[in-house]
Protein backbone atom coordinates (compact mmCIF):
# COMPACT_ATOMS: atom_id res chain seq x y z
CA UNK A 1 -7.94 62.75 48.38
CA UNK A 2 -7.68 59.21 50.22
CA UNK A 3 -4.57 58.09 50.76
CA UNK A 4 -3.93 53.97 51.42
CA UNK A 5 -1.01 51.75 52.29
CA UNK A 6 -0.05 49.01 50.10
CA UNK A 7 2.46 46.22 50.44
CA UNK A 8 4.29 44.80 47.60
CA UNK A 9 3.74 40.79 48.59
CA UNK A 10 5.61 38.27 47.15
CA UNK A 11 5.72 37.26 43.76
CA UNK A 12 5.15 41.52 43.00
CA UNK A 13 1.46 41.27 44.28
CA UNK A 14 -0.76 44.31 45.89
CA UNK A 15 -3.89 43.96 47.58
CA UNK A 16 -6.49 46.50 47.62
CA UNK A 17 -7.75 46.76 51.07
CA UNK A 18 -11.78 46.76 51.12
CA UNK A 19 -11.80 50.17 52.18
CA UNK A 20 -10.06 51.56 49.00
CA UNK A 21 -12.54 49.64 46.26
CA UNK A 22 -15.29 51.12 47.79
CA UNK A 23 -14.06 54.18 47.34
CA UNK A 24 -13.09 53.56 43.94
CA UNK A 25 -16.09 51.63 43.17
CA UNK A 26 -13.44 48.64 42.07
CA UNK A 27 -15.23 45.54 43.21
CA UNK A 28 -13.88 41.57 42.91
CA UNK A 29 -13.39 40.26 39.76
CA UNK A 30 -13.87 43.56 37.98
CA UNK A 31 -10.66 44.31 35.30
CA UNK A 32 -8.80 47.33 36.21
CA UNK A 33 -5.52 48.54 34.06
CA UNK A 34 -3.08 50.27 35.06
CA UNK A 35 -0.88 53.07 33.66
CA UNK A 36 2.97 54.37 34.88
CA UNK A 37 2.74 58.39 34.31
CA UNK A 38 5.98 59.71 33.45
CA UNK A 39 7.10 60.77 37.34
CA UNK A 40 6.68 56.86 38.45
CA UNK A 41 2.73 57.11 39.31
CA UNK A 42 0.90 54.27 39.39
CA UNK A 43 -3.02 54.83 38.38
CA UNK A 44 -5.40 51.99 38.23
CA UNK A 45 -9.10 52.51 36.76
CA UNK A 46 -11.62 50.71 35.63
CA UNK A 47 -11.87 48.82 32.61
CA UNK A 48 -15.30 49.63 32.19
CA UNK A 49 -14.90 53.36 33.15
CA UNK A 50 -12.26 53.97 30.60
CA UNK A 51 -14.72 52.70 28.10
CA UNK A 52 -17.47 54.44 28.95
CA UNK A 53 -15.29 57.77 28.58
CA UNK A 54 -14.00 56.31 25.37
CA UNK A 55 -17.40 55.67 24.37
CA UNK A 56 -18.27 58.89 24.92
CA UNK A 57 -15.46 61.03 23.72
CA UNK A 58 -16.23 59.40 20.49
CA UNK A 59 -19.94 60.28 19.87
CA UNK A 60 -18.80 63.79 20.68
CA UNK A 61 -15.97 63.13 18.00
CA UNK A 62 -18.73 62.57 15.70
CA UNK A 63 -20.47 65.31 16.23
CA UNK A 64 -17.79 67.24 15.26
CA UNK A 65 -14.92 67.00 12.58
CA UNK A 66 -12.93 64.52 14.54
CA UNK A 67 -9.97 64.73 11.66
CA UNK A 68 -10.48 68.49 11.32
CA UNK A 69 -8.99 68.31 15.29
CA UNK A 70 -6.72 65.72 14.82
CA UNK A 71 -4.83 67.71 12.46
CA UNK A 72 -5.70 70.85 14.35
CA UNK A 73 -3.82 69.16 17.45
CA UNK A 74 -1.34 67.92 15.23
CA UNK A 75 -0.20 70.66 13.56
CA UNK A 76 -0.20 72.84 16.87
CA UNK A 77 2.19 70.09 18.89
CA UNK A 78 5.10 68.66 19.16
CA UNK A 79 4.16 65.81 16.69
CA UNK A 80 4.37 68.68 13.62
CA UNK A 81 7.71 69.19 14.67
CA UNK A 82 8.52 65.37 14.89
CA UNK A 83 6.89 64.71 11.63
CA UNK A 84 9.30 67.21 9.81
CA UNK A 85 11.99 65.52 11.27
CA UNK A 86 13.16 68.00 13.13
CA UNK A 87 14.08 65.42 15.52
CA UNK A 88 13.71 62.20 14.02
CA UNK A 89 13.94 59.69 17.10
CA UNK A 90 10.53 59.71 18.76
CA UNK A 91 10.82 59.31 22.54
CA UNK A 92 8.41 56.24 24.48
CA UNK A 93 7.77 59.35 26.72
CA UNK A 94 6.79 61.95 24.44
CA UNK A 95 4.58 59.50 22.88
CA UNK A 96 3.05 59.27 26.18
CA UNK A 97 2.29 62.72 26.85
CA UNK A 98 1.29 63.08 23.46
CA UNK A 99 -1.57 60.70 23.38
CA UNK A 100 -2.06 62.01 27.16
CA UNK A 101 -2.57 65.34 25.72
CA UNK A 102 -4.83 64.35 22.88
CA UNK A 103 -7.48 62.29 25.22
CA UNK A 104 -7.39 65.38 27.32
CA UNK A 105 -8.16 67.44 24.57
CA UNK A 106 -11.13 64.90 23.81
CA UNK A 107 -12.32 65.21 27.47
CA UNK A 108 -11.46 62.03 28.79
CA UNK A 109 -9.06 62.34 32.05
């Protein structure tokens, strides 16, 4: 793992140093998003990455019985348990790590 420096700037801005997009494969003027993981993280990807995985989690989705998992997934998490409300506020974070743990289940990291 490569680890950089960053400075917050003014105004809340970061550059990426040169060395750390070409390691990422980020170049300028390419859309990145970022996402805040539960313990503070910050990970930034590539638009276009996080497509193509999205792209391609679905095609395997349809070549199997993407509702038959859903539910599957559903009825084997914490969401059952929600949905028979068990506990009927629904937490920002365990929405989170429930979607988290669905595109993992779909392959896409």
């Amino acid at each position: 793992m490569n680890a950089f420096p960053l400075r917050i700037g003014d105004r809340g801005r970061v550059v990426l140093p040169a060395a750390l997009r070409r390691a990422s494969g980020i170049s300028e003027g390419q859309e990145v998003i970022a996402v805040v993981e539960d313990d503070g993280r910050i990970v930034i990807s590539a638009a276009d990455r996080l497509m193509d995985q999205l792209r391609e989690a679905c095609t395997r989705m349809g070549q199997r019985d993407g509702i038959a998992d859903l539910r599957t997934w559903r009825a084997e998490s914490e969401a059952a348990r929600l949905d028979r409300l068990e506990n009927p506020e629904i937490d920002p974070k365990t929405v989170a790590r429930r979607g988290r743990e669905l595109l993992a289940d779909l392959g896409i990291e």
